[in-house]
Protein backbone atom coordinates (compact mmCIF):
# COMPACT_ATOMS: atom_id res chain seq x y z
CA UNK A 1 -8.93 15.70 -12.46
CA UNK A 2 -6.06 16.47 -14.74
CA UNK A 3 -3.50 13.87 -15.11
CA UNK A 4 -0.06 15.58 -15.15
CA UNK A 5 3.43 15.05 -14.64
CA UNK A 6 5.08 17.99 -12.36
CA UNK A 7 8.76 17.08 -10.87
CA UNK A 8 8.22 17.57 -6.93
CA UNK A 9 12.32 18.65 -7.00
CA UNK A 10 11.87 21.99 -9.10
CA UNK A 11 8.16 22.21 -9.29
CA UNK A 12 8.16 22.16 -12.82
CA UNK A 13 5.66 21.03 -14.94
CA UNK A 14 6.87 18.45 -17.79
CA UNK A 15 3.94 16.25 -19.05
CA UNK A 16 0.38 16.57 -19.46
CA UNK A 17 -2.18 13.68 -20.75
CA UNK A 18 -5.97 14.06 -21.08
CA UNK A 19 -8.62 12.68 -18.91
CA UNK A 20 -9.97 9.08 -20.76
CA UNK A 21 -13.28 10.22 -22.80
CA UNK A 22 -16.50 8.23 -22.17
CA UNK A 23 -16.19 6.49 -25.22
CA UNK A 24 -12.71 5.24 -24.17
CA UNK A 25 -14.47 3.75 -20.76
CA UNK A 26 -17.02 2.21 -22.56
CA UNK A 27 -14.54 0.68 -25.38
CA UNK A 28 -12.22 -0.72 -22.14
CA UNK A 29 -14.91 -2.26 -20.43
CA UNK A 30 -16.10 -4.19 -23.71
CA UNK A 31 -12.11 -5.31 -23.99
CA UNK A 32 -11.84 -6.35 -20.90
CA UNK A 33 -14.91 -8.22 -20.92
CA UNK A 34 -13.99 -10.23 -24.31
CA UNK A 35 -10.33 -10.30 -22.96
CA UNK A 36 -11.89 -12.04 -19.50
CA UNK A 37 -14.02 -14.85 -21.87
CA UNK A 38 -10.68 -16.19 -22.73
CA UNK A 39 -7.70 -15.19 -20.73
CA UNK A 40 -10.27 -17.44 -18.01
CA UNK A 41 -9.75 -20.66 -19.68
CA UNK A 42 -6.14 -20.86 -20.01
CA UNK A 43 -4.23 -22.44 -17.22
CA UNK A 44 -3.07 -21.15 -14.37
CA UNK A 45 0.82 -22.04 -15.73
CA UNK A 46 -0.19 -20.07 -19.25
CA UNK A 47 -0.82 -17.15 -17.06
CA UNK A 48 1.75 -16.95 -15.11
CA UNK A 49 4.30 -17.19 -18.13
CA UNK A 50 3.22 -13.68 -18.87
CA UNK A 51 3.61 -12.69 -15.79
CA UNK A 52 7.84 -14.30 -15.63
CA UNK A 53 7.86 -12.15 -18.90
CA UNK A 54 6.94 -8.74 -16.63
CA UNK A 55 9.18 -9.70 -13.90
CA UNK A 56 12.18 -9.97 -16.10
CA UNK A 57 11.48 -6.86 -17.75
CA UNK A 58 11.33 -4.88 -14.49
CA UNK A 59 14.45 -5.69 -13.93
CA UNK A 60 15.65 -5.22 -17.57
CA UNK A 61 14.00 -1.89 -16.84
CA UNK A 62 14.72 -0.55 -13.45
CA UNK A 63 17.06 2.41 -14.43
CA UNK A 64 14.22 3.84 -16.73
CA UNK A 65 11.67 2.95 -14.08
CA UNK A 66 13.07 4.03 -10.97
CA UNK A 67 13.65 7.50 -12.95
CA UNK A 68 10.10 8.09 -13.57
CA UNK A 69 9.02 7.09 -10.30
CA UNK A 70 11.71 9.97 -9.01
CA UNK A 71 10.30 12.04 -11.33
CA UNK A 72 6.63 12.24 -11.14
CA UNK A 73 6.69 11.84 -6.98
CA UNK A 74 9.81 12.09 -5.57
CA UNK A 75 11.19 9.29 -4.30
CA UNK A 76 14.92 9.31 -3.35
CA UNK A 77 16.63 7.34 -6.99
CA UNK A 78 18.06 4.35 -4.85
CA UNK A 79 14.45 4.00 -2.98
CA UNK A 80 13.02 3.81 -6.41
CA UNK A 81 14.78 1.28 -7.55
CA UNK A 82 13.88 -1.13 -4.61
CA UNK A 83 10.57 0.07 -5.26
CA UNK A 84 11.00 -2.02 -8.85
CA UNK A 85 12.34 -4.99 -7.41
CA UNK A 86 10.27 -4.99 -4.73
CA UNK A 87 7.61 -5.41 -7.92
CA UNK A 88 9.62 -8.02 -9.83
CA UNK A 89 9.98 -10.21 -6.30
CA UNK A 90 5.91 -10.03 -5.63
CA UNK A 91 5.32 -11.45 -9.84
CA UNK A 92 7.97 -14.01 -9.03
CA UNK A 93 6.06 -14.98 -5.83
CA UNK A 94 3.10 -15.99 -8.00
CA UNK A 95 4.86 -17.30 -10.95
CA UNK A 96 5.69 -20.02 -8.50
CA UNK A 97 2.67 -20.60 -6.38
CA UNK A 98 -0.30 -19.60 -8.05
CA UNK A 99 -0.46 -23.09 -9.30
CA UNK A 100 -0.24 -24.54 -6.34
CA UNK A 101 -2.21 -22.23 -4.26
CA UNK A 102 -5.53 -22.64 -7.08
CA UNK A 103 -5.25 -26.22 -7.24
CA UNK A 104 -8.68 -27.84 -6.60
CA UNK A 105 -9.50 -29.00 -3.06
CA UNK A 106 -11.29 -32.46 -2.39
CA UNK A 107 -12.54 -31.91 0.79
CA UNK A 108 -13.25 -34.17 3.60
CA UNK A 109 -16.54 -36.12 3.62
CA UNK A 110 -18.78 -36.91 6.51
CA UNK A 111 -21.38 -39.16 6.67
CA UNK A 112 -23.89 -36.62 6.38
CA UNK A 113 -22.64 -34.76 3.57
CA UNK A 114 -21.20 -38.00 1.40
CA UNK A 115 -20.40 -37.58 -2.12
CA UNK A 116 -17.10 -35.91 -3.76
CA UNK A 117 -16.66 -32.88 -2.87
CA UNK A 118 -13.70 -30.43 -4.87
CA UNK A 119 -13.79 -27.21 -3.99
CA UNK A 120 -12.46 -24.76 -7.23
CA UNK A 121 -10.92 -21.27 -6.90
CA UNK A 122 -12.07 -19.51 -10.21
CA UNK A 123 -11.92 -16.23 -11.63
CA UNK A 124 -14.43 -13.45 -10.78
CA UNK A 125 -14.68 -11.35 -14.16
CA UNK A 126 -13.02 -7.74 -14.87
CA UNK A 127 -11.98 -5.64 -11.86
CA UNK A 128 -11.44 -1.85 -11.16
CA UNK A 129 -8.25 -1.08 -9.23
CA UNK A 130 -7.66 2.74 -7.91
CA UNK A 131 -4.35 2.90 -6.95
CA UNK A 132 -2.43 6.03 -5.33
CA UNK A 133 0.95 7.97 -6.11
CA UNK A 134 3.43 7.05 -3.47
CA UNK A 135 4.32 3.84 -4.57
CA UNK A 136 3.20 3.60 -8.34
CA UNK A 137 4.84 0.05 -9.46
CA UNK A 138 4.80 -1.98 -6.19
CA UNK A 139 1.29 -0.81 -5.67
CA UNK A 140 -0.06 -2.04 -9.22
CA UNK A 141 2.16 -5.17 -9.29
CA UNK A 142 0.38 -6.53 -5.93
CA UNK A 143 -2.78 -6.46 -7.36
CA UNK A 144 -1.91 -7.03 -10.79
CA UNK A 145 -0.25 -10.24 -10.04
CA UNK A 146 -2.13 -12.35 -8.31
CA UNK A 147 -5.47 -11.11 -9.68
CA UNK A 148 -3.93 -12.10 -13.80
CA UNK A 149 -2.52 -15.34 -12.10
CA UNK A 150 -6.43 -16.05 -10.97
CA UNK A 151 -7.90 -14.87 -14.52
CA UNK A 152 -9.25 -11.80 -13.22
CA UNK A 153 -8.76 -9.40 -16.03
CA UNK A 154 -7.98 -5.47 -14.25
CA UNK A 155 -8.96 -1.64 -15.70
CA UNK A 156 -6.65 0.71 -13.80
CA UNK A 157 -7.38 4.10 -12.43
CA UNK A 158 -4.00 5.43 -11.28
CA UNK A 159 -3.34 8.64 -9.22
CA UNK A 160 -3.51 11.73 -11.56
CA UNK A 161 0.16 12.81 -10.54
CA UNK A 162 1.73 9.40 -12.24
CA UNK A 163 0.40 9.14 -15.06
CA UNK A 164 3.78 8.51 -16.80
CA UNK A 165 4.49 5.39 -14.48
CA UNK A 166 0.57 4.04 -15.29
CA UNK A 167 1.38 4.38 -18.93
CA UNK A 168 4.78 2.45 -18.58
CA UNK A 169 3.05 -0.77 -16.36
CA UNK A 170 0.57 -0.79 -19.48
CA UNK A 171 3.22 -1.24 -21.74
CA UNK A 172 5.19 -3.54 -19.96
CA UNK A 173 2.23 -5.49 -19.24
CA UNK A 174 2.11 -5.43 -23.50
CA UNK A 175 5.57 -6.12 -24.07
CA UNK A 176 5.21 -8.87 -21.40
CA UNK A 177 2.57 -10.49 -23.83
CA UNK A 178 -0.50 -9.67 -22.14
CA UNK A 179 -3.32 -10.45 -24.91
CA UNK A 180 -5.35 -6.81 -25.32
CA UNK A 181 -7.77 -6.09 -22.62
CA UNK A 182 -6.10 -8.29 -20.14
CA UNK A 183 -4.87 -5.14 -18.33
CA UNK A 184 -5.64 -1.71 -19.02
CA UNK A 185 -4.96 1.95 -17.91
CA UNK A 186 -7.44 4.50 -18.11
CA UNK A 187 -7.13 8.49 -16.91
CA UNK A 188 -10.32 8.21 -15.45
CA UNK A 189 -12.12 11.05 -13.97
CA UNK A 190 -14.39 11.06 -10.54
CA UNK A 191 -17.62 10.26 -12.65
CA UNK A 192 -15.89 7.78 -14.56
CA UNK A 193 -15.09 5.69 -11.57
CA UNK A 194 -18.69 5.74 -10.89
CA UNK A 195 -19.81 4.80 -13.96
CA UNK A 196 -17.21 1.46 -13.73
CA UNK A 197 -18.26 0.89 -10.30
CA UNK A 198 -21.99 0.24 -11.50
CA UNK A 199 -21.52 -1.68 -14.94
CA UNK A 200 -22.21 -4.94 -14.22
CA UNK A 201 -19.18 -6.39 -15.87
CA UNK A 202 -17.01 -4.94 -13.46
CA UNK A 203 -16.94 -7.75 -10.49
CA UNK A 204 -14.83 -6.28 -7.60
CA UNK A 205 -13.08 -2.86 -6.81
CA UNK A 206 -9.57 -2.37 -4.95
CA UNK A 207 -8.77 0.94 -4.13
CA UNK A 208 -5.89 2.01 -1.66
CA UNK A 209 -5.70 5.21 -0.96
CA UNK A 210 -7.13 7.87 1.81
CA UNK A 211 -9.54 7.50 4.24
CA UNK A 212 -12.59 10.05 2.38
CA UNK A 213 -11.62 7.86 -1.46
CA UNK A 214 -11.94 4.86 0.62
CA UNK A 215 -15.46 5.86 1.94
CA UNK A 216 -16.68 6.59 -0.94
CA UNK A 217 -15.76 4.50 -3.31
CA UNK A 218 -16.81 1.37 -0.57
CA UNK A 219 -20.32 2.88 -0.32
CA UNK A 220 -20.51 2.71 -4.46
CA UNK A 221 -19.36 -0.64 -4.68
CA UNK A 222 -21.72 -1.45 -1.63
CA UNK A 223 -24.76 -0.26 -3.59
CA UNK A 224 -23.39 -1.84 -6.54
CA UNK A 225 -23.03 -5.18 -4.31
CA UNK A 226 -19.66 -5.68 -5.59
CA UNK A 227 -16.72 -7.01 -3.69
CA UNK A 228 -13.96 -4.13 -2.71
CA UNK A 229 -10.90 -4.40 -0.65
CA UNK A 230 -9.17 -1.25 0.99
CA UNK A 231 -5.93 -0.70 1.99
CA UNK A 232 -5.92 2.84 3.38
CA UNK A 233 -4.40 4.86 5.71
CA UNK A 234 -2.24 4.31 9.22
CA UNK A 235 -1.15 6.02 12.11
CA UNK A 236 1.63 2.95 13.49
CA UNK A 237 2.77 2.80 16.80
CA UNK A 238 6.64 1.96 17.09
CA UNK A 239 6.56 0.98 20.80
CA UNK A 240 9.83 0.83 22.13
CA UNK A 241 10.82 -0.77 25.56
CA UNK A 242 13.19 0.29 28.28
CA UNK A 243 15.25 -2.71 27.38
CA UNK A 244 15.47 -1.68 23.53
CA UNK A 245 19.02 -1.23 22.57
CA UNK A 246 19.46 2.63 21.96
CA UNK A 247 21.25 2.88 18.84
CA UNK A 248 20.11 0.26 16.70
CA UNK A 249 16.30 1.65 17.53
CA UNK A 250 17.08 5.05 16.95
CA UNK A 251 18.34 4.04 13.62
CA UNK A 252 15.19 1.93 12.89
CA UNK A 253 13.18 4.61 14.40
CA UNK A 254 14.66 7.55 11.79
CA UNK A 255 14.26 4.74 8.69
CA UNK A 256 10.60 3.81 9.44
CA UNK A 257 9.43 7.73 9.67
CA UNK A 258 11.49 8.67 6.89
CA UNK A 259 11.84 6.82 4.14
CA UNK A 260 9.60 7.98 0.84
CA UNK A 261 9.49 11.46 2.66
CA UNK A 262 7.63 9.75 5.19
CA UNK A 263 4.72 9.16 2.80
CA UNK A 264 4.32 5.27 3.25
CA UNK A 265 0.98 4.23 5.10
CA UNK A 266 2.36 2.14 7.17
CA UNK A 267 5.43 4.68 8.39
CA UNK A 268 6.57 4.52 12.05
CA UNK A 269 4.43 7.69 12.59
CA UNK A 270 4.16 7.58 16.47
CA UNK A 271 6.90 6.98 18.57
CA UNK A 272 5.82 5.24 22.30
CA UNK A 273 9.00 5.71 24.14
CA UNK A 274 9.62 3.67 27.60
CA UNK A 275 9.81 6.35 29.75
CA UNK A 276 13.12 5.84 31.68
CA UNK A 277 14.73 6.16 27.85
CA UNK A 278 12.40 8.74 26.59
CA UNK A 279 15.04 11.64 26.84
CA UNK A 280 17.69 9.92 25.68
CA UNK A 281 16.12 8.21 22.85
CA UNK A 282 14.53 11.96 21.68
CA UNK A 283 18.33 13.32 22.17
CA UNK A 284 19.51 10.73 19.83
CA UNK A 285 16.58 10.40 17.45
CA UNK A 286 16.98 14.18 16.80
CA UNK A 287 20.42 14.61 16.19
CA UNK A 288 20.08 11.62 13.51
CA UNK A 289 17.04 12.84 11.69
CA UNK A 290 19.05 16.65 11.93
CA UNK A 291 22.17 14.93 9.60
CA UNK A 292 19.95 14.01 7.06
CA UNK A 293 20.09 15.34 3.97
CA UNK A 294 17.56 16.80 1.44
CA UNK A 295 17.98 17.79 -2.23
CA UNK A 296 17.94 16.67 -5.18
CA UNK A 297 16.69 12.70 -4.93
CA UNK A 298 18.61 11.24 -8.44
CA UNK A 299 21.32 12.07 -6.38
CA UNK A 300 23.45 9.34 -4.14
CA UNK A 301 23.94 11.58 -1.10
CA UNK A 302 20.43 12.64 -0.85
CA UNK A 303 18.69 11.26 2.12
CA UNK A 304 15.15 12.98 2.48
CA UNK A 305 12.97 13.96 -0.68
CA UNK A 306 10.22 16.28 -1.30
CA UNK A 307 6.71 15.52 -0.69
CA UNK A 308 4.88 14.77 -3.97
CA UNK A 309 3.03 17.77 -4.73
CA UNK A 310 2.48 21.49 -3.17
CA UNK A 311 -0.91 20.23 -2.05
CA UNK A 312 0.45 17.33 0.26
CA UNK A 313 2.94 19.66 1.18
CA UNK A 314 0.20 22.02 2.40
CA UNK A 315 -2.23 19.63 3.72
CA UNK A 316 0.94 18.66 5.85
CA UNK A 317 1.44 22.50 7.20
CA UNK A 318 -2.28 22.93 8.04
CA UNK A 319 -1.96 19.42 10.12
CA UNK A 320 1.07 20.97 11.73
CA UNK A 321 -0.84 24.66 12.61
CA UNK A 322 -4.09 22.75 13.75
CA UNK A 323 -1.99 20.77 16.25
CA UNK A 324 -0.11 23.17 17.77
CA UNK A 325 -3.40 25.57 17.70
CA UNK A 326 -4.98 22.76 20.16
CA UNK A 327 -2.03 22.43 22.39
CA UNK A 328 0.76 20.21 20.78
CA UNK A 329 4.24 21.16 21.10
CA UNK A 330 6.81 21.33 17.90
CA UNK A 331 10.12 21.38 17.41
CA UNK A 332 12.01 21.97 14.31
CA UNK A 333 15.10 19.80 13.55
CA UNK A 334 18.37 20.65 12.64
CA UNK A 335 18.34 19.99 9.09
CA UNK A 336 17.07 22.67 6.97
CA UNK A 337 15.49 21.95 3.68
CA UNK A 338 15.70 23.41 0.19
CA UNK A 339 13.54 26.36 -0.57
CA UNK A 340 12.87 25.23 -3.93
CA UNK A 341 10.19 21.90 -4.48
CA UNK A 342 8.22 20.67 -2.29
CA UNK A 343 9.68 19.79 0.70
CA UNK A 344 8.71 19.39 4.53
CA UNK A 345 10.94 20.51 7.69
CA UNK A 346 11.49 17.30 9.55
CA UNK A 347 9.91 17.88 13.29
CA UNK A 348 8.95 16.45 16.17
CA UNK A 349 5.20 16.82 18.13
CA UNK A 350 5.18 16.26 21.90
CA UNK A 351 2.14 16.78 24.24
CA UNK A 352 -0.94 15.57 21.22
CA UNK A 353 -2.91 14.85 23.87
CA UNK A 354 -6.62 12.58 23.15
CA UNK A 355 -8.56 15.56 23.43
CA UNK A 356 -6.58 17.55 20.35
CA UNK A 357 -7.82 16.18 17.14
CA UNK A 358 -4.38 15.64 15.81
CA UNK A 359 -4.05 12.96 18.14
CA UNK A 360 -5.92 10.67 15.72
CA UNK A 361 -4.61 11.44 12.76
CA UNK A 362 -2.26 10.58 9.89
CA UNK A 363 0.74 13.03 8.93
CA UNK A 364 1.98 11.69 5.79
CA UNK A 365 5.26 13.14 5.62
CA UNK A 366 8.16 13.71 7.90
CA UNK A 367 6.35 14.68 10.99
CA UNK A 368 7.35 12.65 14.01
CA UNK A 369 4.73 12.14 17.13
CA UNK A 370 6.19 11.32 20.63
CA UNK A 371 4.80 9.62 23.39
CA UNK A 372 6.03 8.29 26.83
CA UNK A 373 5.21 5.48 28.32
CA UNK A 374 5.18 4.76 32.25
CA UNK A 375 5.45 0.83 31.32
CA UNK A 376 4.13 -1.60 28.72
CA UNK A 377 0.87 -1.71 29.65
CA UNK A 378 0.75 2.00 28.85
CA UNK A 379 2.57 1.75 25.66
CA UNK A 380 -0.42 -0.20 24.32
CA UNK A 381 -3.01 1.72 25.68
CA UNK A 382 -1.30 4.69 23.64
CA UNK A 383 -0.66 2.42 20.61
CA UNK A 384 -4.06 1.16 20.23
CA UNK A 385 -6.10 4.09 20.94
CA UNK A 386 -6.00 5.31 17.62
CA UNK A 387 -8.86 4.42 14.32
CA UNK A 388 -6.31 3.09 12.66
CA UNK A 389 -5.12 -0.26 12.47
CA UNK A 390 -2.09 -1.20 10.15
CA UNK A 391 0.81 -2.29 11.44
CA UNK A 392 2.84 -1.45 14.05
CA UNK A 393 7.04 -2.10 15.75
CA UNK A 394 7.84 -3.41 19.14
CA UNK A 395 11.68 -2.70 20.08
CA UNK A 396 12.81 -4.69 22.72
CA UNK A 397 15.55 -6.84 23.87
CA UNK A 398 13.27 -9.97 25.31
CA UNK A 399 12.21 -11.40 22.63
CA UNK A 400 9.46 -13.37 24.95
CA UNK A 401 8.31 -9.84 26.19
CA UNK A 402 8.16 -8.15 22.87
CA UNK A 403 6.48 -11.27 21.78
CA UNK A 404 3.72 -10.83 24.58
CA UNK A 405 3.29 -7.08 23.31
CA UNK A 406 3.16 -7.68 19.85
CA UNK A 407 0.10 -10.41 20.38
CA UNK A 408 -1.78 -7.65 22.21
CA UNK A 409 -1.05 -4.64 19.26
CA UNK A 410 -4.44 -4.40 17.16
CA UNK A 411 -3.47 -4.05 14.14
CA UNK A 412 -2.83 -6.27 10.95
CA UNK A 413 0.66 -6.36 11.45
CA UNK A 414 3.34 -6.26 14.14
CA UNK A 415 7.15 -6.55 13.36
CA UNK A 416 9.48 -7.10 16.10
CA UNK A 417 12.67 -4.99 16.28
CA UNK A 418 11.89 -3.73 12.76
CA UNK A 419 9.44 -0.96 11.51
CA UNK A 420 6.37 -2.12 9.21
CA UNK A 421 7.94 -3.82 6.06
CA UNK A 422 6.90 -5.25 3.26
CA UNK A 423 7.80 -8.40 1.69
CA UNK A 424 6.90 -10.82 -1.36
CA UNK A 425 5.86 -13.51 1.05
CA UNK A 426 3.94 -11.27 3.77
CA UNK A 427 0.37 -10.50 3.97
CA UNK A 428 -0.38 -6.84 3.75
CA UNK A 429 -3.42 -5.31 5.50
CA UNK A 430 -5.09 -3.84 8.15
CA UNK A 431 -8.03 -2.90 10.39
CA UNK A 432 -10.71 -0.31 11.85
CA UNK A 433 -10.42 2.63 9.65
CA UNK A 434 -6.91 1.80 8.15
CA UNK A 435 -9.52 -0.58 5.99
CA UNK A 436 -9.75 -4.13 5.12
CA UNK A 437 -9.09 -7.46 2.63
CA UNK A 438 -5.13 -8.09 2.28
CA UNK A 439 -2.63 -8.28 -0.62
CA UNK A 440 0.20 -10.45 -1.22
CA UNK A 441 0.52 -14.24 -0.63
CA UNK A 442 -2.50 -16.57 -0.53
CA UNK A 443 -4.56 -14.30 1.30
CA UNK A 444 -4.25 -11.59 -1.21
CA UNK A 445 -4.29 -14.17 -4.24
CA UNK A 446 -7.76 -15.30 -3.25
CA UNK A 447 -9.69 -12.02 -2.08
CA UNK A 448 -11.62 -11.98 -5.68
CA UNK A 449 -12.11 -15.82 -7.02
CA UNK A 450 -15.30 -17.37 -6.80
CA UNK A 451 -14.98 -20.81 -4.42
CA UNK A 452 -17.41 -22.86 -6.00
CA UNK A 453 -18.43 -26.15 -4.98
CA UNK A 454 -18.82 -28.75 -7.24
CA UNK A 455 -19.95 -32.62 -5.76
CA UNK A 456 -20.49 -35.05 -7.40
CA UNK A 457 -23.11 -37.73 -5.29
CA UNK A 458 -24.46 -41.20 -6.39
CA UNK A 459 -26.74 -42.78 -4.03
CA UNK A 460 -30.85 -43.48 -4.11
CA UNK A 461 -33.26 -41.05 -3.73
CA UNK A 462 -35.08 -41.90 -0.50
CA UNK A 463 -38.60 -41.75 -1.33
């Protein structure tokens, strides 16, 4: 698994780092261990002053960031640099409530129970987190965050095609005044992982990621009888009804399949169109997605980027060929793309029908699926046959109606008149095969403590 940097633009390779040696893993775990030991026994408010430090040097940072983000995967220069605040906002978010959120809970007492009962929120121990390419600041900083706020102390495995951002979180993290071991970055390889999974200082895994890293990495942790959480991938439904105002969709509609190259898990991937607007909405949504334009992403007028590597841009093509091979129907847009780098035509599939095994899965780039709907009912039944369960978009103008669909979409999220977002203060996660545990907020904040009970009783045996 070599860890190196190659510019998805030009193809070129610029930086290579070698793979973390076994002594290296062994060294990190002892660090974070001793780190653990005492970064557990300061308060909650100590922590979390490290973490203001991080915040404010994101944004100190965020020309230098956002350029190696662009740089090692792609991302269009002014998406990048939401991609850092986005990280700055999620610290911030537990700067100010971790406190509140890990305060100790006396809990009601019944007659039968009687005593003082407190419930505490404390730290697990060390914990491994794998995180992928296509968002490589905003995906550390959600579990980095709340997981330092709760004393956790983290080892990172990043994606082998960032390892320039995954050495600039680790020094931030420094510079923030992290105390040594506290956080950590290894290039790990496959075995490696293994070999974290099942030392028993490591206490909990969170991986997000694909569907196949996912499976296995749950089934080590599983025989390990460790904790995980998975975020992986998504196939979202953006249902839209014949009441949906045209343009304003359509405009939504092109965002949420196309922004980060379409290479965001929860991307408006499938498009359930009411069927009295289908051919209009198609008309429209084409001719938007055909005036975008792709080049070079540092640069302002740039509106589509390259996938991140010649191997998602492949993995893409063969999707594409295997559909069609089994009956789908593709068009090309407008918009034709640079022959140098990596990047994907934009087009549309029509007629994936359940028995052609595209039908189920996840094109992670800018490959738009269309579906028409005789009415709402239908729309679900499209939108929820899938293994996936992320998040999902319902486009209407009755709020009460779109309301009434959205309660009935199975997935772990549902925005209304808005593809999937994400947000500071918004719970992240999803269902089925599209994995499970959330990030962000409270929910995210407390998938690794340890809720112990602690009360205290003072009455006479009964003998």
């Amino acid at each position: 698994m070599a860890y190196v940097t190659i510019n998805p633009f030009t193809g070129e390779t610029v930086a290579e780092f070698p793979e973390t040696t076994d002594q290296d893993v062994a060294l990190a775990l002892d660090s974070a261990q001793e780190a653990f030991e005492s970064w557990r026994e300061r308060s909650v408010a100590e922590r979390v002053q490290v973490l203001a430090r991080a915040a404010r040097l994101l944004r100190e940072r965020e020309e230098p960031y956002a350029h190696l983000i662009t740089l090692e995967m792609g991302k269009l220069a002014r998406e990048a640099r939401a991609e850092i605040d986005l990280s700055a906002r999620i610290i911030d978010y537990y700067v100010t409530h971790a406190e509140r959120l890990l305060a100790p809970q006396p809990l009601p007492v019944t007659q039968a129970s009687q005593g003082k009962p407190v419930l505490y929120q404390e730290p697990l121990g060390v914990l491994l987190a794998i995180e992928p390419w296509n968002f490589p600041f905003y995906q550390i900083a959600r579990i980095l965050a709340p997981q330092l706020a709760v004393g956790n102390t983290i080892v990172l495995k990043h994606a082998s095609n960032v390892p320039q951002c995954a050495l600039a979180f680790e020094k931030l993290m420094e510079d923030a005044g992290a105390p040594e071991g506290v956080y950590q970055n290894l290039f790990a390889t496959r075995e490696q992982l293994q070999t974290l999974i099942e030392d028993p200082r490591i206490q909990g895994v969170a991986l997000t990621g694909s569907e196949r890293a996912g499976s296995v990495v749950a089934e080590m942790a599983g025989k390990a009888l460790k904790k995980s959480t998975l975020e992986l991938g998504g196939s979202d439904a953006f249902i839209v009804l014949d009441d949906a105002p045209l343009d304003k969709t359509v405009a939504w509609a092109v965002k949420g399949r196309h922004t980060n190259a379409g290479q965001v898990c929860s991307a408006s991937k499938r498009l359930v169109i009411a069927d009295s607007l289908y051919d209009r909405f198609v008309e429209a949504y084409s001719k938007a997605v055909s005036e975008l334009k792709a080049g070079d992403p540092e640069q302002s007028g740039t509106s589509l980027a390259p996938l991140s590597s010649q191997e998602a841009l492949d993995r893409l093509e063969k999707q594409v060929s295997d559909a069609v091979a089994h009956g789908a129907k593709v068009a090309e847009l407008g918009l034709k793309v640079p022959s140098q780098g990596f990047f994907a035509q934009p087009r549309l599939l029509e007629n994936v029908t359940p028995d052609n095994p595209a039908y189920r899965w996840e094109f992670f780039g800018p490959v738009t699926q269309l579906y028409r709907a005789k009415d709402d009912e239908d729309a679900l039944r499209i939108a929820n046959d899938s293994p996936f369960g992320l998040g999902g978009s319902v486009f209407s103008a009755d709020s009460e109606r779109a309301q009434r669909v959205a309660r009935r979409f199975s997935t772990g999220m549902v925005h209304i008149n808005h593809p999937t977002v994400t947000h500071a203060d918004l719970p992240f996660g999803g269902i089925r095969r599209s994995g499970y545990g959330r990030e962000l907020t409270e929910l995210g904040l407390k998938e690794f403590v340890n809720f112990k009970l602690v009360n205290e009783v003072d009455i006479d045996a009964d003998l």
